[in-house]
Protein backbone atom coordinates (compact mmCIF):
# COMPACT_ATOMS: atom_id res chain seq x y z
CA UNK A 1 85.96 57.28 80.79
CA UNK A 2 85.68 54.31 83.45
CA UNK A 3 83.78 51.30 82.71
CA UNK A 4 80.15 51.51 84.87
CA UNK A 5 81.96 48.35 87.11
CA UNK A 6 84.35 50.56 88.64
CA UNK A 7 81.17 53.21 89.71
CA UNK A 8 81.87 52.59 93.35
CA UNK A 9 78.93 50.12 95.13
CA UNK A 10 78.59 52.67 98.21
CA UNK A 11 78.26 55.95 95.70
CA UNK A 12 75.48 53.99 93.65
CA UNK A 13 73.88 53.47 97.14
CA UNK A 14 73.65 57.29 98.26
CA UNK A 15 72.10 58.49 94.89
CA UNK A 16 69.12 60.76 95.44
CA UNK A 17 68.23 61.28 91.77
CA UNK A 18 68.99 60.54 88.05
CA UNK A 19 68.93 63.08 85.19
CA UNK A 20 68.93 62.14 81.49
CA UNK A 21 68.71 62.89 77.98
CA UNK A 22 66.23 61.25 75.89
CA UNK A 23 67.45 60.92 72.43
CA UNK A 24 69.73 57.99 71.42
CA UNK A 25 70.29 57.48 75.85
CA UNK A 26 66.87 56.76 76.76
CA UNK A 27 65.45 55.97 72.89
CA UNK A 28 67.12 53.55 70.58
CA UNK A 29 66.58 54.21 67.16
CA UNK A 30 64.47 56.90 68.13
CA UNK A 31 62.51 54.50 69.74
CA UNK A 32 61.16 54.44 73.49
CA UNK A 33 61.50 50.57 74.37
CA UNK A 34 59.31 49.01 76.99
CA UNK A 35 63.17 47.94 78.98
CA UNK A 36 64.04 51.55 79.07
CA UNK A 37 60.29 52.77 79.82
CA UNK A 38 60.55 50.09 82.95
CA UNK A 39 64.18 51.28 84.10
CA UNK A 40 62.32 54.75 84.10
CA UNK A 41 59.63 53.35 86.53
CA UNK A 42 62.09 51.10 88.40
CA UNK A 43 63.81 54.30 89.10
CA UNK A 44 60.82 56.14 90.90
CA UNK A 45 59.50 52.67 92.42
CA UNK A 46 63.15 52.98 94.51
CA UNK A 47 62.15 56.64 95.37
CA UNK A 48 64.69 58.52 93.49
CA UNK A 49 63.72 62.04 91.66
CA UNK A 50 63.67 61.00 88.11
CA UNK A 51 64.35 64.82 85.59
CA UNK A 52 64.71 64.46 81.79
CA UNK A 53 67.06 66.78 80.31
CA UNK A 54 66.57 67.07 76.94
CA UNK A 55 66.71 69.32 73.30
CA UNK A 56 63.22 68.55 72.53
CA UNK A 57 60.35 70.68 72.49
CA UNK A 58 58.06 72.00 74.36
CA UNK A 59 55.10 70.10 73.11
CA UNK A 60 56.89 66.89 73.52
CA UNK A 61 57.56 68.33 77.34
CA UNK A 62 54.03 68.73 78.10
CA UNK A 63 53.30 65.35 77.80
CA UNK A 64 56.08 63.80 79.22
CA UNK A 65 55.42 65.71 82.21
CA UNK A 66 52.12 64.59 82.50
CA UNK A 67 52.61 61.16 81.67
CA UNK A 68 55.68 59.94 82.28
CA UNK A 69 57.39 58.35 85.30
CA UNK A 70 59.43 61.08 86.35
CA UNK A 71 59.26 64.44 88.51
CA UNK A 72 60.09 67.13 86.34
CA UNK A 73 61.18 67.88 82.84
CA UNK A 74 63.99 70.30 80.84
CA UNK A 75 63.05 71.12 77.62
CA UNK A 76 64.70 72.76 74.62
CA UNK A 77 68.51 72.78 76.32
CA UNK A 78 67.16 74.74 78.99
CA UNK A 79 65.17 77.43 77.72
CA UNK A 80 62.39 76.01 80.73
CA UNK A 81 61.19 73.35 83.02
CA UNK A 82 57.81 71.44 83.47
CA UNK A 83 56.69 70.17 86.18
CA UNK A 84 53.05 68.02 86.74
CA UNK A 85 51.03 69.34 90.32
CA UNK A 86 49.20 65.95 91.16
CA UNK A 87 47.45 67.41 94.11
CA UNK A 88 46.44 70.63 91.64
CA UNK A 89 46.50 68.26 88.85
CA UNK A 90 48.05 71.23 86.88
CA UNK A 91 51.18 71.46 84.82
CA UNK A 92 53.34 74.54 85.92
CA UNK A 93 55.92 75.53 83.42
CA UNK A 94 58.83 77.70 83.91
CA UNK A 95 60.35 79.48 81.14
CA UNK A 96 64.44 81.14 82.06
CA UNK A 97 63.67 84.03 79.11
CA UNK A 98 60.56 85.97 79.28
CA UNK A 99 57.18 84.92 77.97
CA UNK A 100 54.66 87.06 76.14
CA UNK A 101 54.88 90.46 74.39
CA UNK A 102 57.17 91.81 71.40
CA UNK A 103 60.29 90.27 72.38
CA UNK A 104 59.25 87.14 72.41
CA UNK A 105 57.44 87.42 68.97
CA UNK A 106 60.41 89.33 67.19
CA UNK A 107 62.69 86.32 68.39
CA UNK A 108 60.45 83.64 66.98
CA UNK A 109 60.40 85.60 63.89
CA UNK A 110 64.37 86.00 64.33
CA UNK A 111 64.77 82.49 64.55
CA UNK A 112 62.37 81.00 61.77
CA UNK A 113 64.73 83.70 59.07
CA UNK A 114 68.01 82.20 60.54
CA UNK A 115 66.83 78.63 60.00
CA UNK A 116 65.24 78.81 56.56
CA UNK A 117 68.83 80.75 55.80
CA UNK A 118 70.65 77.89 57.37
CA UNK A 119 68.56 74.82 55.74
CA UNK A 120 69.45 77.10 52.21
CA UNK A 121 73.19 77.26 52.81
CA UNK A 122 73.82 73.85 54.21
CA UNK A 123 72.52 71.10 51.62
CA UNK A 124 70.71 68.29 52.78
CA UNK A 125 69.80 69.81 56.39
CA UNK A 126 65.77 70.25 57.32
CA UNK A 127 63.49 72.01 59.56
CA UNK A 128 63.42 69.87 62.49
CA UNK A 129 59.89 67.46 62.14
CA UNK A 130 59.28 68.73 65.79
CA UNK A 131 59.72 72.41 65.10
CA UNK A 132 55.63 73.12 65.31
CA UNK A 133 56.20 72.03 68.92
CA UNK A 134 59.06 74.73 70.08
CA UNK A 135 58.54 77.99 72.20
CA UNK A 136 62.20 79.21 72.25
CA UNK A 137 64.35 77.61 69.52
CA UNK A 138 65.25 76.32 66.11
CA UNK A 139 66.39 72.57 65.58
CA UNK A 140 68.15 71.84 62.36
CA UNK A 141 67.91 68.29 61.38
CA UNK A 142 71.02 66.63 60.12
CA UNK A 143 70.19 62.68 60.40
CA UNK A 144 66.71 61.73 61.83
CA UNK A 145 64.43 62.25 58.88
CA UNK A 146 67.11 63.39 56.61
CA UNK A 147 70.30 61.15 55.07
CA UNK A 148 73.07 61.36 57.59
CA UNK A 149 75.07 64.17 56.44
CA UNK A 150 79.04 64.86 57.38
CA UNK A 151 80.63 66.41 60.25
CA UNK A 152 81.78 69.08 58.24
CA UNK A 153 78.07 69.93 57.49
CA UNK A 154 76.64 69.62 61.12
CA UNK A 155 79.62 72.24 62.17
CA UNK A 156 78.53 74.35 58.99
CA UNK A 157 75.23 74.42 60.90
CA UNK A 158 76.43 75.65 64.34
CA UNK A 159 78.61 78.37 62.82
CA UNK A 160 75.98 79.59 61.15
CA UNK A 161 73.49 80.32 64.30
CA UNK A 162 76.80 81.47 66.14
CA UNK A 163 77.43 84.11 63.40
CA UNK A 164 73.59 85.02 63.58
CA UNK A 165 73.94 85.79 67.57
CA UNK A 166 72.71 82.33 68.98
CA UNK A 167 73.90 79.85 71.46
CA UNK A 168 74.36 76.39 69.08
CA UNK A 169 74.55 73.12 70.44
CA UNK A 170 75.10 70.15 68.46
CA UNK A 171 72.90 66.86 69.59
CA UNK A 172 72.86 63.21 68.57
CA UNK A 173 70.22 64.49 65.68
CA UNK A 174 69.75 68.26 65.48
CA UNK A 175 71.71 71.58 65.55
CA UNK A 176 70.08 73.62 68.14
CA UNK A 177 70.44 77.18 68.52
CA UNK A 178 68.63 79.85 70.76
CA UNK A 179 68.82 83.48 72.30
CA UNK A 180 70.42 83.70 75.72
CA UNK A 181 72.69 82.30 77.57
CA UNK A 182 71.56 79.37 79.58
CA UNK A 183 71.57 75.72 78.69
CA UNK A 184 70.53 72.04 79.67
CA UNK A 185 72.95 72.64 83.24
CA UNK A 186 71.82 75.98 84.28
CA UNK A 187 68.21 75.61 83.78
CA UNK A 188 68.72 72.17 85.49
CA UNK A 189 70.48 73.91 88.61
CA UNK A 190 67.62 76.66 88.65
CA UNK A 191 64.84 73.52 88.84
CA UNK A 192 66.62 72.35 91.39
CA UNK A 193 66.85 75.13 93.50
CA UNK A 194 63.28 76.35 93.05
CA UNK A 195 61.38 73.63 92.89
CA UNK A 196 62.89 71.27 95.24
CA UNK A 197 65.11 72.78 97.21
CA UNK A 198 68.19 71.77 96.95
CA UNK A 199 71.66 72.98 96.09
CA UNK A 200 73.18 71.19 93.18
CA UNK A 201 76.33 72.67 93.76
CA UNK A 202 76.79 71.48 96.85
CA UNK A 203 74.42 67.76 96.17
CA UNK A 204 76.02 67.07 93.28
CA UNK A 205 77.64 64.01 93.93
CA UNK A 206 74.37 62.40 95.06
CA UNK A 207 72.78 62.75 91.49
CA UNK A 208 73.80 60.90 88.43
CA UNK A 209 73.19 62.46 85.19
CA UNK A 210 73.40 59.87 81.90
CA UNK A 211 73.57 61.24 78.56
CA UNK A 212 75.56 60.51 75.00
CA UNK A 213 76.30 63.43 72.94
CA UNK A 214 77.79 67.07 72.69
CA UNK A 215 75.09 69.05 74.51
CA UNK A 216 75.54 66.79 77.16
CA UNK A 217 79.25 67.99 77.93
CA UNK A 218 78.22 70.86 80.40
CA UNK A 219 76.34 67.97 82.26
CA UNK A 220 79.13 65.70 81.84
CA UNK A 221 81.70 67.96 83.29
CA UNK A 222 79.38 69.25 85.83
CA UNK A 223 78.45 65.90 87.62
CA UNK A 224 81.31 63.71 89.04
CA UNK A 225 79.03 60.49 88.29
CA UNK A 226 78.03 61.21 84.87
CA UNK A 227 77.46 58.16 82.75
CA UNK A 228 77.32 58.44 78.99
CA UNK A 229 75.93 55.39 77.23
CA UNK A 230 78.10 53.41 74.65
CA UNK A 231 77.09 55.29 71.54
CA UNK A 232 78.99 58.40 73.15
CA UNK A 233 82.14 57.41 71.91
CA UNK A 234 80.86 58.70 68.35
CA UNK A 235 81.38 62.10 69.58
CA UNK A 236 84.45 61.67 71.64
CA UNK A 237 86.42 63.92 69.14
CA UNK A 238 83.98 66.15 69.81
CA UNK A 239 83.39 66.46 73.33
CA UNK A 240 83.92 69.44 75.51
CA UNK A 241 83.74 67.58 78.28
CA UNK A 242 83.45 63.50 78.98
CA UNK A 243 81.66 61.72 81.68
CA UNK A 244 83.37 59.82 84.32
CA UNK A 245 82.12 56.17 83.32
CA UNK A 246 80.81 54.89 80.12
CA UNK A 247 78.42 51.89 79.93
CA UNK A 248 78.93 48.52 77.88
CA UNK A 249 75.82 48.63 75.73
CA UNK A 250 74.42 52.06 73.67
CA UNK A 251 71.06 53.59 73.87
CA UNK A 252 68.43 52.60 76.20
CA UNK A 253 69.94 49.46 76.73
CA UNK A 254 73.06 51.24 78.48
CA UNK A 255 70.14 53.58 80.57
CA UNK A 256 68.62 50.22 81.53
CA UNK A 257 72.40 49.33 82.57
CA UNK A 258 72.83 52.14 84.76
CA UNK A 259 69.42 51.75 86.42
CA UNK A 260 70.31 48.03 87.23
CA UNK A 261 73.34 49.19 89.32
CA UNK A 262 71.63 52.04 91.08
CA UNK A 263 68.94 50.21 92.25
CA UNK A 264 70.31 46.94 92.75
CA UNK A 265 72.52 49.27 95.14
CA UNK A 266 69.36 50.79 96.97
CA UNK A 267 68.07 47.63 97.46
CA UNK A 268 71.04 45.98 99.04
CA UNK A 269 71.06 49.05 101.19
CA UNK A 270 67.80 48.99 102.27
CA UNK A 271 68.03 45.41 103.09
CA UNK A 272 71.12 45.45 105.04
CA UNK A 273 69.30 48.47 107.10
């Protein structure tokens, strides 16, 4: 991983967009501050698309949607995308698996017996807090209402969804685990395609994505100008894949850093045009 200095001036400049995850990149603490809420509006203010990516749930989506300063949402590792219609003033959500009917019920019913066997077998783990709030998965917690607990524990967790026929992907708080195949990069793609227009594939060296932990690594690997914020060097032992530059500070003090470069670049461009 570079340091964020050596992210070249004129790439900064031709950035279209920036996707990101929320927990411990945007949030500190588990916090929103009012620096990284600004970055998030300084971002759209320069007229780049603004996308969370994220592991949390649906409910949480919905608002953040609606409210937020940003043009679309991901939501549970991909299982669908939000976005807000201001000329509709409707929210249009897009789910990759099915909605509605027997399958859908016999998977939530799946997953709630997988995680009450999980939080039994593992010591110490919990029902995600946010749980009430999910359409598609389960999220184990292992440190944001509960004592930290090991590594040893956290991997306990994701073996156990794997052996119970889920996709598990560990975050900077939760175990997540779901039915199908997709996650935060295809779902991402798919947005992309569908709602905007545009191939990632072939744009996507004009989008920075900035995250800091293990279910970021498809993102990380995927995007050439990835940025992962300090605190991503917890998980470098971890790490499927890393991102190309790393910032000084962690949390949403290292999003704020990124923003500052991107659209101090912008800026300069647009003056010297």
């Amino acid at each position: 991983m570079k340091p964020l200095s050596e992210f070249a001036p004129a790439a900064r400049a031709g950035m279209r967009g920036v996707f990101l995850d929320i927990d411990d990149t945007l949030t500190t603490r588990g916090r929103l501050t009012a620096d990284a809420y600004s970055a998030l509006e300084q971002l759209k203010r320069h007229g780049l698309l603004v996308i969370p990516v994220t592991g949390r749930p649906a409910g949480w989506c919905d608002h953040i949607a609606r409210m937020w300063p940003v043009d679309a949402v991901v939501g549970e590792n991909g299982a669908f995308y939000f976005t807000y219609d201001s000329v509709q003033h409707k929210l249009l959500k897009r789910f990759v698996l099915p909605q509605g009917g027997q399958d859908r019920a016999a998977n939530k019913a799946r997953l709630a017996e997988i995680a009450a066997h999980i939080v039994r077998e593992v010591p110490g783990s919990a029902l995600a807090s946010d749980q009430g709030y999910r359409e598609a998965d389960i999220a184990i917690d292992f440190c944001e209402d509960v004592p930290p607990l090991p590594h040893a524990a956290i991997e306990r967790i994701a073996s156990l969804m794997r052996a119970a026929g889920l996709t598990a992907k560990i975050s900077s708080i939760h175990v997540n685990g779901w039915f199908g195949g997709y996650d935060k990069l295809s779902t991402t793609v798919l947005l992309m395609h569908e709602r905007f227009g545009i191939d990632l594939d072939s744009a996507k060296d004009t989008f920075v994505f900035i995250g800091d932990s293990p279910n970021d690594a498809p993102m990380f690997g995927y995007f050439p100008y990835a940025v992962g914020v300090a605190n991503v060097r917890d998980f470098i032992d971890t790490m499927a894949a890393l991102p190309a530059f790393v910032t000084e500070k962690r949390c949403g003090e290292g999003f704020a850093e990124v923003v500052k470069i991107l659209t101090d670049a912008r800026r300069s461009r647009q003056d010297s045009g």
